[in-house]
N, C-alpha and C. Protein backbone atom coordinates (compact mmCIF):
# COMPACT_ATOMS: atom_id res chain seq x y z
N UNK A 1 21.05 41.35 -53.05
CA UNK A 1 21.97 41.58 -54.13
C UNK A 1 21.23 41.44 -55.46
N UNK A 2 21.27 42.39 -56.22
CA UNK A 2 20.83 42.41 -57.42
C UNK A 2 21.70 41.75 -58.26
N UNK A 3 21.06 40.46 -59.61
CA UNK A 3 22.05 39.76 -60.36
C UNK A 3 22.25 40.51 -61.05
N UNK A 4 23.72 40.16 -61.74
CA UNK A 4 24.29 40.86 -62.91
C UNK A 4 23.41 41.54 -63.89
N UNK A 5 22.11 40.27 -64.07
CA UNK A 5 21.28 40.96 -65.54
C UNK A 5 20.64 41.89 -65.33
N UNK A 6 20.13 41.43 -64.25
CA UNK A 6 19.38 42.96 -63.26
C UNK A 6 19.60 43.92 -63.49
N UNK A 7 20.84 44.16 -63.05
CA UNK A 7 21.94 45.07 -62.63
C UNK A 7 22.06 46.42 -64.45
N UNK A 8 22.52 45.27 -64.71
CA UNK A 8 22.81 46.01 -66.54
C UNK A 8 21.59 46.39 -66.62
N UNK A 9 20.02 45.75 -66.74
CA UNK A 9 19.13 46.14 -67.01
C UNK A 9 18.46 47.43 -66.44
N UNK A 10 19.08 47.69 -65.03
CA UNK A 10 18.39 48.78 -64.03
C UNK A 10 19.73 49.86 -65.09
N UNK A 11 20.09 49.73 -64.75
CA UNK A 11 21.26 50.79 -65.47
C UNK A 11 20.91 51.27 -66.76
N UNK A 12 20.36 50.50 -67.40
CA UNK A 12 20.00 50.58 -69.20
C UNK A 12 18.20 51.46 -68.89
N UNK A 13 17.54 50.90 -68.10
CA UNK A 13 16.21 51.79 -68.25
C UNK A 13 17.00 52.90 -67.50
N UNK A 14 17.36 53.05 -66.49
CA UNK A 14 17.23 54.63 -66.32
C UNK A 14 18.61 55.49 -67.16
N UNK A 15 19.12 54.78 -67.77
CA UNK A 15 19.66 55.82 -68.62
C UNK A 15 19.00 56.42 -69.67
N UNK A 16 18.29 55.38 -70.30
CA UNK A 16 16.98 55.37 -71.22
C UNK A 16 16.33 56.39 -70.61
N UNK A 17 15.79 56.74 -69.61
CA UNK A 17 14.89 57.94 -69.32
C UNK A 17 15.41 58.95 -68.80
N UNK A 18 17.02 59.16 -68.56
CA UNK A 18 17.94 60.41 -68.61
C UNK A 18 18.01 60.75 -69.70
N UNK A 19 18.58 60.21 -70.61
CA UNK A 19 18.97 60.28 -71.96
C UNK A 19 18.70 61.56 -72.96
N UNK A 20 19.37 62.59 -73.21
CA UNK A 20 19.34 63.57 -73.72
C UNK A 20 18.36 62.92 -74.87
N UNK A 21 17.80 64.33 -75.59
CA UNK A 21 16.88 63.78 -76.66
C UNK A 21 17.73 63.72 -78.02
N UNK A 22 17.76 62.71 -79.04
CA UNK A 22 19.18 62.57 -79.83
C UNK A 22 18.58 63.90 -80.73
N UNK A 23 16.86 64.30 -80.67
CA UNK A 23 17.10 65.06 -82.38
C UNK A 23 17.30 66.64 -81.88
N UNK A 24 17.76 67.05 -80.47
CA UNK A 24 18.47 68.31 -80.48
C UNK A 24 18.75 68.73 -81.34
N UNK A 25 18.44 70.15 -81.62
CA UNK A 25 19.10 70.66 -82.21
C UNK A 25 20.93 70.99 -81.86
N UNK A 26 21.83 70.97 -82.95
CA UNK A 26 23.20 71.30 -82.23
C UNK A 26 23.59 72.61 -81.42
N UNK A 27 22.49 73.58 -81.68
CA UNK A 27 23.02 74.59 -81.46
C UNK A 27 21.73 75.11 -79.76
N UNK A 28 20.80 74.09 -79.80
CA UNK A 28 20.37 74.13 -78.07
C UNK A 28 21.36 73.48 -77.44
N UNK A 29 22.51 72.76 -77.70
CA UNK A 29 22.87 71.99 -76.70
C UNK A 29 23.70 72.98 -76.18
N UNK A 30 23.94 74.15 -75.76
CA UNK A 30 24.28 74.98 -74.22
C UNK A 30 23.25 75.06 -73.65
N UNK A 31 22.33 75.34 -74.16
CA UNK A 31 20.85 75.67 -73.50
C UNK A 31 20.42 74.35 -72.42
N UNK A 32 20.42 73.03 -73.01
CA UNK A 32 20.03 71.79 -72.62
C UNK A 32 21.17 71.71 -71.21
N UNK A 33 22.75 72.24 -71.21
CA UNK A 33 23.46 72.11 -70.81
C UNK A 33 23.32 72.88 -69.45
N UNK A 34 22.80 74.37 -69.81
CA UNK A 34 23.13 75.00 -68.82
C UNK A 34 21.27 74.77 -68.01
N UNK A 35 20.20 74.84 -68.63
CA UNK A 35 18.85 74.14 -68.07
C UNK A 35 18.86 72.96 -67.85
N UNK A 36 19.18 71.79 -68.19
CA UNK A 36 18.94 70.89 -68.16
C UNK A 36 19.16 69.82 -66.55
N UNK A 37 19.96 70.70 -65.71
CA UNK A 37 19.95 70.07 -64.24
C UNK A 37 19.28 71.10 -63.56
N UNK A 38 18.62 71.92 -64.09
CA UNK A 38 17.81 73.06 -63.32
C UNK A 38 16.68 72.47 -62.37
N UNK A 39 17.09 73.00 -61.21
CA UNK A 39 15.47 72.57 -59.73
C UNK A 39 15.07 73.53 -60.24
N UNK A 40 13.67 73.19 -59.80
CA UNK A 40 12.26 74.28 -59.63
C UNK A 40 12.50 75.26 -58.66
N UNK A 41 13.35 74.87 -57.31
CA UNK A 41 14.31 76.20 -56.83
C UNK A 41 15.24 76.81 -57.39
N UNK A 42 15.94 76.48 -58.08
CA UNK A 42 17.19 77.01 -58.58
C UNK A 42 16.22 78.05 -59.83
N UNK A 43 15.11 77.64 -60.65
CA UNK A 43 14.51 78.62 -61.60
C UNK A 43 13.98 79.38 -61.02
N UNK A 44 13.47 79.19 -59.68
CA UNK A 44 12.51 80.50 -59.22
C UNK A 44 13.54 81.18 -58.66
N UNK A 45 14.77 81.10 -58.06
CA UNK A 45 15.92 82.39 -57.82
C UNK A 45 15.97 82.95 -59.24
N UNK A 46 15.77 82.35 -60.56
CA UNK A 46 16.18 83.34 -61.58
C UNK A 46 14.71 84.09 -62.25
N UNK A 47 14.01 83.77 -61.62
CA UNK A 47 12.43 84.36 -62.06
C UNK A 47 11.31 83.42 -62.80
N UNK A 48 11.39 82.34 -62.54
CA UNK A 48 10.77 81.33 -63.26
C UNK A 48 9.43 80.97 -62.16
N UNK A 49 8.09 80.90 -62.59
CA UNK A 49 7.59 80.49 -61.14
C UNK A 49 6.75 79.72 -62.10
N UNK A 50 6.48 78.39 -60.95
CA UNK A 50 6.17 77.10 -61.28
C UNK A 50 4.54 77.00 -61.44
N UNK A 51 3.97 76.97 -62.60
CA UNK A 51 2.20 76.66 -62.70
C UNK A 51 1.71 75.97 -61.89
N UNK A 52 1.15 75.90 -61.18
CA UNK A 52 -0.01 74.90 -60.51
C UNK A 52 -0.33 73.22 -60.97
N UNK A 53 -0.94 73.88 -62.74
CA UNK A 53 -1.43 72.39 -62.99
C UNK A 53 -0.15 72.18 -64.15
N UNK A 54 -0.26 70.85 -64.24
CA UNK A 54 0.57 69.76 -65.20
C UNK A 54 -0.12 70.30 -66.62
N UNK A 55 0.62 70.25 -67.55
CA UNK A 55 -0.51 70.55 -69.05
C UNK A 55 -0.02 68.84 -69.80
N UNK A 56 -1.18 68.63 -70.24
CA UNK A 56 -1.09 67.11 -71.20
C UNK A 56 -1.82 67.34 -72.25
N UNK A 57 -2.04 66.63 -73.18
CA UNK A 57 -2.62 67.36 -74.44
C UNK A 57 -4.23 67.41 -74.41
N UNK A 58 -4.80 66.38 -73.25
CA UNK A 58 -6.20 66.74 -73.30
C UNK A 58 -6.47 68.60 -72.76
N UNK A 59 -5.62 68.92 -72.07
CA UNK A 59 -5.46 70.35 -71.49
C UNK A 59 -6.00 70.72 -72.51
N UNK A 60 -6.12 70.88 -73.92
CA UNK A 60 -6.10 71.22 -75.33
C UNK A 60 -7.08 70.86 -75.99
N UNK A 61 -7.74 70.07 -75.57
CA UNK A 61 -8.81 69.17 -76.04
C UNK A 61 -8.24 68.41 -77.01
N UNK A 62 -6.78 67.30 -77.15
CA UNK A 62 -6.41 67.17 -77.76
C UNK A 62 -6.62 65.28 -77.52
N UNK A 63 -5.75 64.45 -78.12
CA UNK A 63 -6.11 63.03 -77.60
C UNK A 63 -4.94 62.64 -77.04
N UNK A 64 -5.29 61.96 -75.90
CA UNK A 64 -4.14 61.81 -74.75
C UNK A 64 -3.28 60.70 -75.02
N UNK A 65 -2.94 60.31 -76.21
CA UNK A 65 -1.88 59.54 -76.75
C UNK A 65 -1.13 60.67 -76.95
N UNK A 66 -1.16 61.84 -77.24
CA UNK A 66 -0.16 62.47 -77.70
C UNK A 66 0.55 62.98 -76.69
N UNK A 67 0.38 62.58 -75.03
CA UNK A 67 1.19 62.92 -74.36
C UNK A 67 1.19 63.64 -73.20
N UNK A 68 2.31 64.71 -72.90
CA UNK A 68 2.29 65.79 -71.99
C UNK A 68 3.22 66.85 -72.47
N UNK A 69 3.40 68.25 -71.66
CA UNK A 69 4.11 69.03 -71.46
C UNK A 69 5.01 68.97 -69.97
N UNK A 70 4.21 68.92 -69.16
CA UNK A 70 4.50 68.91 -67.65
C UNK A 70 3.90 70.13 -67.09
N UNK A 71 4.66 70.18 -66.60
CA UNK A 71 4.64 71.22 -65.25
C UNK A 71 5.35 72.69 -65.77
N UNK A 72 5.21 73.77 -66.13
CA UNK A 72 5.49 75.02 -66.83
C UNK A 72 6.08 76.12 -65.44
N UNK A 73 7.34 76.32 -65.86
CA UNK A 73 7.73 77.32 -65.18
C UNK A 73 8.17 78.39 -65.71
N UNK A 74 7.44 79.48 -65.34
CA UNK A 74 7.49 81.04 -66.42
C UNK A 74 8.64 81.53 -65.83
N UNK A 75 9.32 82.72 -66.69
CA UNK A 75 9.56 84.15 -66.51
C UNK A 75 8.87 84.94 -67.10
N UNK A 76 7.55 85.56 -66.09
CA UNK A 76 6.71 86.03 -66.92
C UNK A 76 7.80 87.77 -67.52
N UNK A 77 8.34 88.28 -67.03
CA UNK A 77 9.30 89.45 -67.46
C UNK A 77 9.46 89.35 -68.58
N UNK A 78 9.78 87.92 -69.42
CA UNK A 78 10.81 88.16 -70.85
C UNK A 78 9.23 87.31 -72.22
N UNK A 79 8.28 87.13 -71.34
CA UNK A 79 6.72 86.92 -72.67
C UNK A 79 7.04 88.17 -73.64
N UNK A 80 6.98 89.44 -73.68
CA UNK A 80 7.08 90.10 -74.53
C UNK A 80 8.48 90.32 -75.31
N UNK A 81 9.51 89.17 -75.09
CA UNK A 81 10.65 89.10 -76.06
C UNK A 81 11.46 89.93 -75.42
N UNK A 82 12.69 89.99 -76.25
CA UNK A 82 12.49 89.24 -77.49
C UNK A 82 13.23 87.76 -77.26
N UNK A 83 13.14 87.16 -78.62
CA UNK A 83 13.32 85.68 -78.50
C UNK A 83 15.01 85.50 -78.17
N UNK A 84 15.41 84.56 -77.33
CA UNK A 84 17.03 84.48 -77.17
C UNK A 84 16.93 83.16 -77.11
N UNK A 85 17.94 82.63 -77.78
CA UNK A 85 17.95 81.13 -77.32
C UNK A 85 18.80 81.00 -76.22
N UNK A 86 19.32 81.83 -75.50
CA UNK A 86 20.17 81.17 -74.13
C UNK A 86 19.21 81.85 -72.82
N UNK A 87 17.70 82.25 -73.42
CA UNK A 87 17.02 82.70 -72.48
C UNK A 87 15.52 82.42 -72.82
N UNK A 88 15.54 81.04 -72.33
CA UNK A 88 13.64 80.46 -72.88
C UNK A 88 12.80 81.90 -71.62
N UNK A 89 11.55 81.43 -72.00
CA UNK A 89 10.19 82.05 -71.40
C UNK A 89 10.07 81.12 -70.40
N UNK A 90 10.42 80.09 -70.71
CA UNK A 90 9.63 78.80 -69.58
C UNK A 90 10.86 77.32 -69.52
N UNK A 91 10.64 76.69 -68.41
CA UNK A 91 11.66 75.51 -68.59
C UNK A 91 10.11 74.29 -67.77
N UNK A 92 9.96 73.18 -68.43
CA UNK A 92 9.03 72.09 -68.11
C UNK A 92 9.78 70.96 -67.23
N UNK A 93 9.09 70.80 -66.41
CA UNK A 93 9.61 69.65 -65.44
C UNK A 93 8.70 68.79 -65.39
N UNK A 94 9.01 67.64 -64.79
CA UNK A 94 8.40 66.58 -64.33
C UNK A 94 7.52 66.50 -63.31
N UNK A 95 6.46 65.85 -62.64
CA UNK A 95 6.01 65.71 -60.99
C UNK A 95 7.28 65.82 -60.14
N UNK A 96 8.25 65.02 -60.51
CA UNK A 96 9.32 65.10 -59.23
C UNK A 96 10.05 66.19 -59.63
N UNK A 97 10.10 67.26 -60.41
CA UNK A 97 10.75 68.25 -60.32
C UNK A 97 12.02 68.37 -61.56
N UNK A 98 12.06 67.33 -62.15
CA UNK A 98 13.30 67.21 -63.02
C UNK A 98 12.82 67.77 -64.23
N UNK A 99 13.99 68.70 -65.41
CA UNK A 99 13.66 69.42 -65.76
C UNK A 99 13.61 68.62 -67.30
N UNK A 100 12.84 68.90 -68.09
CA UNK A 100 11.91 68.11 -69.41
C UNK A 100 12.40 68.55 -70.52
N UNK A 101 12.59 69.56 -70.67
CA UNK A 101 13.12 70.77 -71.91
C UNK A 101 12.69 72.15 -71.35
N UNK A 102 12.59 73.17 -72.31
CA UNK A 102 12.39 74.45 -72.35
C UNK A 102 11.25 75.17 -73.06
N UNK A 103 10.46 76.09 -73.24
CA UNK A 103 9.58 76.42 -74.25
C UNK A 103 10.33 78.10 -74.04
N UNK A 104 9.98 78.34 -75.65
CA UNK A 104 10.17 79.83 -75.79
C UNK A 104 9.10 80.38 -76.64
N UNK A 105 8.22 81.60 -75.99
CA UNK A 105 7.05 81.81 -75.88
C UNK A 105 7.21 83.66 -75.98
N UNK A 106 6.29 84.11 -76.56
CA UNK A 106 6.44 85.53 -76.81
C UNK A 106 4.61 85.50 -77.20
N UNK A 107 4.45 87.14 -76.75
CA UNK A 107 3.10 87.55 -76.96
C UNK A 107 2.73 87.49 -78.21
N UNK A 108 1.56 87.64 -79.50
CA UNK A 108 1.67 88.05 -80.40
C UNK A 108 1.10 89.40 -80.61
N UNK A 109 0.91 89.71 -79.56
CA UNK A 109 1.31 91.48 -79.55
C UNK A 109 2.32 92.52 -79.69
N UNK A 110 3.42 91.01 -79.44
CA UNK A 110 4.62 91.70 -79.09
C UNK A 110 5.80 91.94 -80.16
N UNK A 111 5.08 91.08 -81.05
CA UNK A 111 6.21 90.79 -82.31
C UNK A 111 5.21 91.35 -83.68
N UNK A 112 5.90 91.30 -84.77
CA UNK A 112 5.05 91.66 -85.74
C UNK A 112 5.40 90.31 -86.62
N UNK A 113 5.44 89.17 -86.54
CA UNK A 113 5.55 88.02 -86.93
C UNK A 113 5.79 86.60 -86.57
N UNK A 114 5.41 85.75 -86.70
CA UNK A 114 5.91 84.73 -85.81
C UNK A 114 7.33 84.29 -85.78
N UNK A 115 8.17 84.41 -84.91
CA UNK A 115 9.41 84.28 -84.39
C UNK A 115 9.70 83.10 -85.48
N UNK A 116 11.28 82.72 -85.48
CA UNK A 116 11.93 81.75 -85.97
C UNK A 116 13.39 81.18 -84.95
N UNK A 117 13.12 79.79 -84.53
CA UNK A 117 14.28 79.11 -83.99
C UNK A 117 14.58 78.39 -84.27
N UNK A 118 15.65 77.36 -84.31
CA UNK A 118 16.22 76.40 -85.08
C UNK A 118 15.66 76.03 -86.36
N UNK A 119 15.53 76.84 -86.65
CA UNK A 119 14.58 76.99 -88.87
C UNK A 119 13.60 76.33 -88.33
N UNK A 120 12.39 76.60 -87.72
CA UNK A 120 11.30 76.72 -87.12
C UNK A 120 10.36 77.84 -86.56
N UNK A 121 9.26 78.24 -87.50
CA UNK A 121 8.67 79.02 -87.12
C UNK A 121 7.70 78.61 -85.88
N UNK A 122 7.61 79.50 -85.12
CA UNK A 122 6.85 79.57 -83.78
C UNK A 122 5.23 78.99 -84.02
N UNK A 123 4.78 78.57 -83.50
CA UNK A 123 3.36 78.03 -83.26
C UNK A 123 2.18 79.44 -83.11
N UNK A 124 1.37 79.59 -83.74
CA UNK A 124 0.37 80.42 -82.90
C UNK A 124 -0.65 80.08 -82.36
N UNK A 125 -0.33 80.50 -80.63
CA UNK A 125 -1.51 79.59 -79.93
C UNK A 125 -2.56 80.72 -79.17
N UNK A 126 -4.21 79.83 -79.21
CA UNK A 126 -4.90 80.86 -78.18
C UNK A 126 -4.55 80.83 -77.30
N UNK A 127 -5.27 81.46 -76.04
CA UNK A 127 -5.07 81.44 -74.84
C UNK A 127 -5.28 79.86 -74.38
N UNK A 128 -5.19 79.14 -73.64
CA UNK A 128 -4.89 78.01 -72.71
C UNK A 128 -4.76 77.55 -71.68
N UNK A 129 -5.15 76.83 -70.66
CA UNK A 129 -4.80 76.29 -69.72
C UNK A 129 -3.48 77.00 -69.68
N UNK A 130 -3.22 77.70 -68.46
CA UNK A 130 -1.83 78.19 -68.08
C UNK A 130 -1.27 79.59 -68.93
N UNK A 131 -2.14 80.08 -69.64
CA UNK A 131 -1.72 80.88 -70.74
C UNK A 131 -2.79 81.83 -71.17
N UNK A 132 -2.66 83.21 -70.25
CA UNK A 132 -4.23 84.06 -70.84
C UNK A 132 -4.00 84.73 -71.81
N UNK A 133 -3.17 84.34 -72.60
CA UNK A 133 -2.95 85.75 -73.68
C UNK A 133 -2.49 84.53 -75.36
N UNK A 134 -3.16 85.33 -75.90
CA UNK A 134 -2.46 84.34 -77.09
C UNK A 134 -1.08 84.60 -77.33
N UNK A 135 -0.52 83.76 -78.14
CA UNK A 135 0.97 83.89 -78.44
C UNK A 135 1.57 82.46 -79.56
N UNK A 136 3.03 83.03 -79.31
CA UNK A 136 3.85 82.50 -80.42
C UNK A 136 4.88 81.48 -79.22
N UNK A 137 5.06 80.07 -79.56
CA UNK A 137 5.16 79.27 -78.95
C UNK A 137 6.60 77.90 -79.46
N UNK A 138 7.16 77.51 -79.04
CA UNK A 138 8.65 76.82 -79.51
C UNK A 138 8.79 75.80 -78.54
N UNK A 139 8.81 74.53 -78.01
CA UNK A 139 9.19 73.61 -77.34
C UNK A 139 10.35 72.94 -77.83
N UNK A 140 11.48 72.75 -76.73
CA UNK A 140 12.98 72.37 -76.61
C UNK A 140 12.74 71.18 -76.07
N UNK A 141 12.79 69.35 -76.25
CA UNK A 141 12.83 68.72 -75.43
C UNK A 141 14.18 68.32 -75.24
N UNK A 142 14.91 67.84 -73.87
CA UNK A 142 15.33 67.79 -73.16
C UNK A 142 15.85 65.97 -73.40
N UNK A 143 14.88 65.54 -73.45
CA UNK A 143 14.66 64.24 -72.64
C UNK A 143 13.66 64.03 -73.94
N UNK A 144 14.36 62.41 -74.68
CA UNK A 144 13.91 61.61 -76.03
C UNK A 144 12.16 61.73 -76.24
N UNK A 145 12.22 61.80 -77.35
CA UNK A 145 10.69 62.69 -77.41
C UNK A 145 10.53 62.37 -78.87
N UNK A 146 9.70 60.77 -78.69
CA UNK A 146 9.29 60.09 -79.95
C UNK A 146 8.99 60.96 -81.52
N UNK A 147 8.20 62.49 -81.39
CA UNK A 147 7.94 63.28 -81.97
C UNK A 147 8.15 63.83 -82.24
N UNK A 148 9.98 63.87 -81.79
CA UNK A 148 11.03 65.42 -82.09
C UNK A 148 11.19 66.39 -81.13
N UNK A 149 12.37 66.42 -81.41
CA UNK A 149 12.74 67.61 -80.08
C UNK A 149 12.11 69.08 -79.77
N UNK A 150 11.41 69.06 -81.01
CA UNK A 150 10.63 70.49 -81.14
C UNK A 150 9.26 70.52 -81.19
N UNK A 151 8.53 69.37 -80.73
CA UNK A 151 7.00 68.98 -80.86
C UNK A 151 6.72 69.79 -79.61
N UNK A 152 5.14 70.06 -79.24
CA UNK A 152 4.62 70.78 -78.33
C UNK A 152 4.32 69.49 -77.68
N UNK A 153 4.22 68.15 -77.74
CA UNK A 153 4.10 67.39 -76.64
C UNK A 153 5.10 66.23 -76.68
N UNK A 154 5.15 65.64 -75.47
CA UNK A 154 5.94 64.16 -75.95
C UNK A 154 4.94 63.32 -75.15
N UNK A 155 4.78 61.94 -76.08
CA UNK A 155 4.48 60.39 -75.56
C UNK A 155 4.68 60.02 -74.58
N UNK A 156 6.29 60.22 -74.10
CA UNK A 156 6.51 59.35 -72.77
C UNK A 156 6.09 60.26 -71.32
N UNK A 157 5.75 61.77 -71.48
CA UNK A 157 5.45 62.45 -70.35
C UNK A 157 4.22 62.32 -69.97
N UNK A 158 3.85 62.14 -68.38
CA UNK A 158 2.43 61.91 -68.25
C UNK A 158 2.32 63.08 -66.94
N UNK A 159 1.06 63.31 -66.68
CA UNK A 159 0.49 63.65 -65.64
C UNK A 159 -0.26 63.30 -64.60
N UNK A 160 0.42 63.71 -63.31
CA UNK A 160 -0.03 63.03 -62.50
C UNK A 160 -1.68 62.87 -62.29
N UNK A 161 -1.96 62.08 -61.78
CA UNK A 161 -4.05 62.59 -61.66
C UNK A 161 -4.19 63.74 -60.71
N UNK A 162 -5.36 64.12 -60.71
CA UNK A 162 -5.91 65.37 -60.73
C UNK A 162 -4.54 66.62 -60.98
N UNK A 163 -3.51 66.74 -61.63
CA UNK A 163 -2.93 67.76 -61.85
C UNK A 163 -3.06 68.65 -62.76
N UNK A 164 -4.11 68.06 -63.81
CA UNK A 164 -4.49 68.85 -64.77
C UNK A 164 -4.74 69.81 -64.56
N UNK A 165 -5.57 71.03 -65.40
CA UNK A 165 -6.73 72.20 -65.04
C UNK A 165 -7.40 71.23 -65.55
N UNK A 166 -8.86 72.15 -64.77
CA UNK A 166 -10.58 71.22 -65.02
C UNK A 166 -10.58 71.97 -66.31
N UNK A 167 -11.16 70.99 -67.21
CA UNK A 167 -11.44 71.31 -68.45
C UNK A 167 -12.43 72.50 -68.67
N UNK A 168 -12.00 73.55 -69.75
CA UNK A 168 -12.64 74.62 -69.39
C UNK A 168 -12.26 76.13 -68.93
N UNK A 169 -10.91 75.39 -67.88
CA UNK A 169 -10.33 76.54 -67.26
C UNK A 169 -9.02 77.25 -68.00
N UNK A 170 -9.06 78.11 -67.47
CA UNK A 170 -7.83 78.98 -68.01
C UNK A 170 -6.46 78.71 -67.29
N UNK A 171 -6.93 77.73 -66.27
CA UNK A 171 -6.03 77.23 -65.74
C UNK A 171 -4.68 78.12 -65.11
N UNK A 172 -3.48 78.07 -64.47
CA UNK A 172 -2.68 79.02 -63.67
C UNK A 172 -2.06 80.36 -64.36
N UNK A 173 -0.90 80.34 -63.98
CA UNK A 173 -0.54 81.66 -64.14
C UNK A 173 0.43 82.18 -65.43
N UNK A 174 1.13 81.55 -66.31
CA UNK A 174 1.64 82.81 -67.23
C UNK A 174 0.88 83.17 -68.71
């Protein structure tokens, strides 16, 4: 039997790590609503297929305080746009499969400017671990994300070991 304090306490961390992210934007929350209990099966019936490696910010050559992405699941069909917010490019999960937020991602071939979502212009990124083409880039988190709901990484996501790409690589598929 778990004591009472226990009890409250087991309840309080994992709500803490359910916990919608508070700085949503108001107008993702259908998006968060209708992705946000999404399996890695349930996205690949709608065209989403799951990367290989985990991306974290060393993926980037970046410093690994700043975090992770996860695990990237494309529709590679909708990279060339256009941008919808009730239709990301990608939804990020966890190792165990639970879903992180969303990224919305377009070629920059494909647009003649960098996109705009929640009064946020798109990122322009090279190619990457998981990503052979450069492009224009938007992260939705899901799940509290010290850095904002719209940062390309969060603090509390990690990767499992060896799930990375080997540094260097171009790493999987969209």
């Amino acid at each position: 039997m778990i004591p009472r304090q226990g009890l409250a306490l087991s309840a309080l961390v994992l709500l803490s790590a359910c916990a919608p992210s508070a700085g949503i934007p108001p107008e993702a929350e259908a998006v968060r609503k209708r992705f946000g209990s999404h399996t890695v099966e349930l996205a690949a019936s709608e065209g989403y297929v799951r990367d290989e490696f985990c991306l974290d910010a060393t993926s980037f050559g970046q410093s690994a305080d700043q975090g992770a992405m996860g695990f990237h699941a494309t529709n590679d069909t909708l990279l060339r746009g256009p941008i919808d917010l009730n239709q990301p490019q990608a939804l990020m999960f966890d190792a165990h499969g639970r879903v992180l937020g969303v990224e919305y991602e377009v070629m920059v071939d494909a647009v003649s400017e960098a996109p705009r979502l929640f009064g946020q212009t798109f990122a322009r990124l090279p190619a990457h671990p998981g990503v052979q083409h450069e492009h224009y880039a938007l992260h939705l988190w899901f799940v509290e994300n010290s850095t904002g709901a719209l940062a390309d990484f969060n603090p509390a996501i990690s990767c499992p070991a060896g799930s990375t790409p080997p540094h260097g690589d171009g790493g999987g598929g969209h």
